[in-house]
N, C-alpha and C. Protein backbone atom coordinates (compact mmCIF):
# COMPACT_ATOMS: atom_id res chain seq x y z
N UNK A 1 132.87 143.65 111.43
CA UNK A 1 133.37 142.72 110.44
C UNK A 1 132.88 141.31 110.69
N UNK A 2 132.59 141.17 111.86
CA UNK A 2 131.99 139.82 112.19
C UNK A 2 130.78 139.10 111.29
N UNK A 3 130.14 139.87 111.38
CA UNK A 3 129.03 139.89 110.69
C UNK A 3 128.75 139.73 108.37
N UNK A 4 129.89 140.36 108.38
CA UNK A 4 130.17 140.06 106.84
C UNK A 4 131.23 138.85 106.69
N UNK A 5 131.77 138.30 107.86
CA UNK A 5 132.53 137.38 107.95
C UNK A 5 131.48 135.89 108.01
N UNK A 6 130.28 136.15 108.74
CA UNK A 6 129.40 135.43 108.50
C UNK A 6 128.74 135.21 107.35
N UNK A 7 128.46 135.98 106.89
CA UNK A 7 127.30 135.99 105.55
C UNK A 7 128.17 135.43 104.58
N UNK A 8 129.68 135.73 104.26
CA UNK A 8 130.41 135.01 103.50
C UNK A 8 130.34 133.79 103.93
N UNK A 9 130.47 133.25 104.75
CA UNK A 9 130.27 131.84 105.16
C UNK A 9 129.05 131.04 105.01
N UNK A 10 128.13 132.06 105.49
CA UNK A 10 126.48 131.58 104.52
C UNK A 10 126.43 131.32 103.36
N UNK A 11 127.07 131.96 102.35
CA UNK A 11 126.95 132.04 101.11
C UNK A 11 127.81 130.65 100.46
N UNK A 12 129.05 130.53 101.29
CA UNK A 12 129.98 128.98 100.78
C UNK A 12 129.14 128.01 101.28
N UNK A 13 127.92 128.06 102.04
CA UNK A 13 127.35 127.08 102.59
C UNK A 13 126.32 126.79 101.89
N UNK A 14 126.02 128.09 101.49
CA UNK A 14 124.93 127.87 100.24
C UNK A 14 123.14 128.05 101.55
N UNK A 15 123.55 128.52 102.04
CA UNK A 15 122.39 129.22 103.19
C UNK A 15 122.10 130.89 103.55
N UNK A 16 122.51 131.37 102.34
CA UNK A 16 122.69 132.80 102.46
C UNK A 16 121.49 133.67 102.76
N UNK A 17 120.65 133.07 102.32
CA UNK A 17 118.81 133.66 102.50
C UNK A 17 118.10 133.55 103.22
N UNK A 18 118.41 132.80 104.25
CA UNK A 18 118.04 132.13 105.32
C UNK A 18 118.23 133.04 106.78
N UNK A 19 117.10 133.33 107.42
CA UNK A 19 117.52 134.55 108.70
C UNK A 19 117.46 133.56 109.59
N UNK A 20 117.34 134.83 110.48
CA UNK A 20 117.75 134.14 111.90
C UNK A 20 116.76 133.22 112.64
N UNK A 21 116.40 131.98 112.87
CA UNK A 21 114.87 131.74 113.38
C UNK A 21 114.01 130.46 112.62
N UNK A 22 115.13 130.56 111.46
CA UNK A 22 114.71 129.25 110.18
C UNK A 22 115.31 128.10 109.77
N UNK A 23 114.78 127.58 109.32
CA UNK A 23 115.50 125.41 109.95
C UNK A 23 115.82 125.52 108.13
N UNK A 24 116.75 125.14 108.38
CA UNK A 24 117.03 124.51 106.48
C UNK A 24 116.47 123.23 106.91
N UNK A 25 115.98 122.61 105.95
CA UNK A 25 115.48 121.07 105.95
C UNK A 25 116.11 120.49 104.54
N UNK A 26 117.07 119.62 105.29
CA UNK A 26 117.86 118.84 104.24
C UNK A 26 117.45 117.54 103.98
N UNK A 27 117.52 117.25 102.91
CA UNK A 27 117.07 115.84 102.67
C UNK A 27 118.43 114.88 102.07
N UNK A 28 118.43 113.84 102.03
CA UNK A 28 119.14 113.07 101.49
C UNK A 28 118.72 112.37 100.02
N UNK A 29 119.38 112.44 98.97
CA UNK A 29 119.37 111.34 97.61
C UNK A 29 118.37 110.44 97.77
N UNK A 30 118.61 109.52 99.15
CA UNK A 30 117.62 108.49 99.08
C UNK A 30 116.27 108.86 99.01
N UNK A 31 116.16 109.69 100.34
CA UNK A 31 115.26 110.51 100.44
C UNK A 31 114.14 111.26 99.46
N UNK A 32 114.80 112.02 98.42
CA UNK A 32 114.11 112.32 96.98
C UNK A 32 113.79 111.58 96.15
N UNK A 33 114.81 110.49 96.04
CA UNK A 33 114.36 109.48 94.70
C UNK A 33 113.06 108.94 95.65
N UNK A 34 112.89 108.40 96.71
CA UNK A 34 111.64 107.41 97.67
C UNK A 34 110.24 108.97 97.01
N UNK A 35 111.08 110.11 97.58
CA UNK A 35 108.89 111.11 97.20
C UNK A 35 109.47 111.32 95.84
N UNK A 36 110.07 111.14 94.52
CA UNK A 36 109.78 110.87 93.71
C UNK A 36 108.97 110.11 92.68
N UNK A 37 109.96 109.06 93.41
CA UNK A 37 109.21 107.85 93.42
C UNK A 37 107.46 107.60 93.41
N UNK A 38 107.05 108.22 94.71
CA UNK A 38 106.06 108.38 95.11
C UNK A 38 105.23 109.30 94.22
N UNK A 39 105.19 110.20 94.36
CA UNK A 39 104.87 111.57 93.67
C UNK A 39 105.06 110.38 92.10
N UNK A 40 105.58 110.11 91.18
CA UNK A 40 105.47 109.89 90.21
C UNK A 40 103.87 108.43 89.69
N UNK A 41 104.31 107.54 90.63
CA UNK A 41 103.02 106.72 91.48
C UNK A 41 101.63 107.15 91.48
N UNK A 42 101.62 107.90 92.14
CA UNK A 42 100.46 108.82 92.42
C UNK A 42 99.51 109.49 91.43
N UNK A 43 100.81 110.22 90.50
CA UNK A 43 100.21 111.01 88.82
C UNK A 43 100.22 109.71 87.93
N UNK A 44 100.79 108.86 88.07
CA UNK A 44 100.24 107.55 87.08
C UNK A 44 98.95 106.89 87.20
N UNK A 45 98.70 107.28 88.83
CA UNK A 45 97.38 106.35 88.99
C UNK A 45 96.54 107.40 88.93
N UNK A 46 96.30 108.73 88.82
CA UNK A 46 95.49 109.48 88.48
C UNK A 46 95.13 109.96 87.55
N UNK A 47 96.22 109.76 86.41
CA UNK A 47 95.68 109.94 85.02
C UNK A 47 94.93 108.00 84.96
N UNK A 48 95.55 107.67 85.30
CA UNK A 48 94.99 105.40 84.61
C UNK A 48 93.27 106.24 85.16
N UNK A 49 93.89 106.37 86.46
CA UNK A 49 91.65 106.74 86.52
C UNK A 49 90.87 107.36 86.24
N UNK A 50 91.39 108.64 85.93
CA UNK A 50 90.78 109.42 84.72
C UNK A 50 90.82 108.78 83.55
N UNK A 51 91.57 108.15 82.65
CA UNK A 51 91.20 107.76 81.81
C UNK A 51 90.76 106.28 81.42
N UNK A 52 90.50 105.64 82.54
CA UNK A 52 89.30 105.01 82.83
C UNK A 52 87.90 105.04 83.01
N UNK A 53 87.63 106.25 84.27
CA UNK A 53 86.45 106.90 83.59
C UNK A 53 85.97 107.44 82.59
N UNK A 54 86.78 108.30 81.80
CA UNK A 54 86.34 109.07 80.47
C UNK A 54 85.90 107.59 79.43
N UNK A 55 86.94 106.55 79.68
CA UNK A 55 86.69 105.38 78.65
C UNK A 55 84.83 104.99 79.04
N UNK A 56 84.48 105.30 80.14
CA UNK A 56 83.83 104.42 81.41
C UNK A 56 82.37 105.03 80.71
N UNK A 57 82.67 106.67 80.80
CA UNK A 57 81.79 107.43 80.13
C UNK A 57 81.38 107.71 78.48
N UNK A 58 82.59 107.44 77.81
CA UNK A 58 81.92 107.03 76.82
C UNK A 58 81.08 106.13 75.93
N UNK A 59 81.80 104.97 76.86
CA UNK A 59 80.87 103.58 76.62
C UNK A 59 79.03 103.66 76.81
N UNK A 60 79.15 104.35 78.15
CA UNK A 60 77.85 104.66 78.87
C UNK A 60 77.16 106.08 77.99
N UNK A 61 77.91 106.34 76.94
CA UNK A 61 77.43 107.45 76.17
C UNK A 61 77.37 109.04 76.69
N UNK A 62 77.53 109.20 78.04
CA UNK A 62 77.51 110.20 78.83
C UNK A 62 78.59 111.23 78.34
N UNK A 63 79.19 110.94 77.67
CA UNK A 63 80.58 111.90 76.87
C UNK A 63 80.79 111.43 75.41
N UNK A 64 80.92 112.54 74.50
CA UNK A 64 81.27 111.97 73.17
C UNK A 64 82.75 111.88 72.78
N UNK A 65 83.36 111.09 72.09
CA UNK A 65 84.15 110.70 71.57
C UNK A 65 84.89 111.89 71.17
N UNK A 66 86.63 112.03 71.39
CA UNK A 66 86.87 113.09 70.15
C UNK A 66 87.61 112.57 68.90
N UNK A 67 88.07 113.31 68.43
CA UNK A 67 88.71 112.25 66.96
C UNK A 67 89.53 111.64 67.46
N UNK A 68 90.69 111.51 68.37
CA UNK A 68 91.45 110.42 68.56
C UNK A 68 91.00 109.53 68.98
N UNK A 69 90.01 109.68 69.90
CA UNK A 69 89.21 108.60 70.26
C UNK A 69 88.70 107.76 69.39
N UNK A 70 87.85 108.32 68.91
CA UNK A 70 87.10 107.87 67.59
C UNK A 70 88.13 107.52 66.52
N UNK A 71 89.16 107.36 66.63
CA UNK A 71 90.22 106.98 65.34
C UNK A 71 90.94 105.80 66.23
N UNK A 72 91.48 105.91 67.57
CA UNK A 72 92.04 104.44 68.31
C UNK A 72 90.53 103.51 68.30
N UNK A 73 89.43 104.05 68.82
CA UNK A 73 88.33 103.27 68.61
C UNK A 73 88.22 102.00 67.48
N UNK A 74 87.94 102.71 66.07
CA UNK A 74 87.69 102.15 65.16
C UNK A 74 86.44 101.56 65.13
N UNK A 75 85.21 102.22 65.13
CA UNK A 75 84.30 101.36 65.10
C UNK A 75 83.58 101.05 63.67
N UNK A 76 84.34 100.87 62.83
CA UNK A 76 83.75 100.99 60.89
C UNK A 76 84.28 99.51 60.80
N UNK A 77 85.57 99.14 61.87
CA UNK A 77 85.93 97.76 61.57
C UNK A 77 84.73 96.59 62.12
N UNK A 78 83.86 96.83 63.03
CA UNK A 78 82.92 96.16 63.28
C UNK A 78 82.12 95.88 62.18
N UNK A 79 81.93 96.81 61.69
CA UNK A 79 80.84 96.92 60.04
C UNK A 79 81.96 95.72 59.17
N UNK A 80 82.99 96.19 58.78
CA UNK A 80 83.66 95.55 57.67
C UNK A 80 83.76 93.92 58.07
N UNK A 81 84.07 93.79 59.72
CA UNK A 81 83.85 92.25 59.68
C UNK A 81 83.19 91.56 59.38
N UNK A 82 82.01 92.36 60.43
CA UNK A 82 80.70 91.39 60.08
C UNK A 82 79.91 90.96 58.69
N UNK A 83 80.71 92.11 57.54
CA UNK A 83 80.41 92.11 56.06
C UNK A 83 80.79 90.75 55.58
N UNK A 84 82.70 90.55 56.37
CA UNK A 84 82.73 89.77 55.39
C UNK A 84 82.27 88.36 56.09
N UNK A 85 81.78 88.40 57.38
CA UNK A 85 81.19 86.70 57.89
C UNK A 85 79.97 86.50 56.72
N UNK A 86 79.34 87.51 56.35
CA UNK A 86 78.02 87.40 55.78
C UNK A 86 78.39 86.65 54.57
């Protein structure tokens, strides 16, 4: 009985899966929000530089445009200005 007296106690502990030999690693609130934090950091600055290069590469012509591009672009307004300086 010892033994099912344990595992119930695993289970209110919320460590029920866990054998004999294995470290729970607990973290604290602070703890998650800080590699959140981080981790969120990280995917912001890796899309900004990807889509810096892709900008980087299209300029340099090395990649074509797709329609959103080509629609935030706008390059027909260059034409229409310079129409009306003329």
């Amino acid at each position: 009985m010892g033994a099912e007296e344990e595992r119930r106690q695993q289970r209110e502990n919320g460590v029920a899966g866990l054998g004999t030999g294995q470290r729970l690693n607990l973290i604290t609130e602070t703890q998650f929000q800080a590699w959140k934090r981080r981790k969120d950091a990280d995917a912001s600055a890796r899309k900004e530089a990807a889509t810096r290069k892709r900008s980087e590469d299209i300029i340099s012509g090395t990649v074509q445009m797709n329609g959103r591009e080509l629609f935030q672009h706008e390059p027909w307004q260059i034409y229409f200005r310079s129409a009306d300086l003329v």
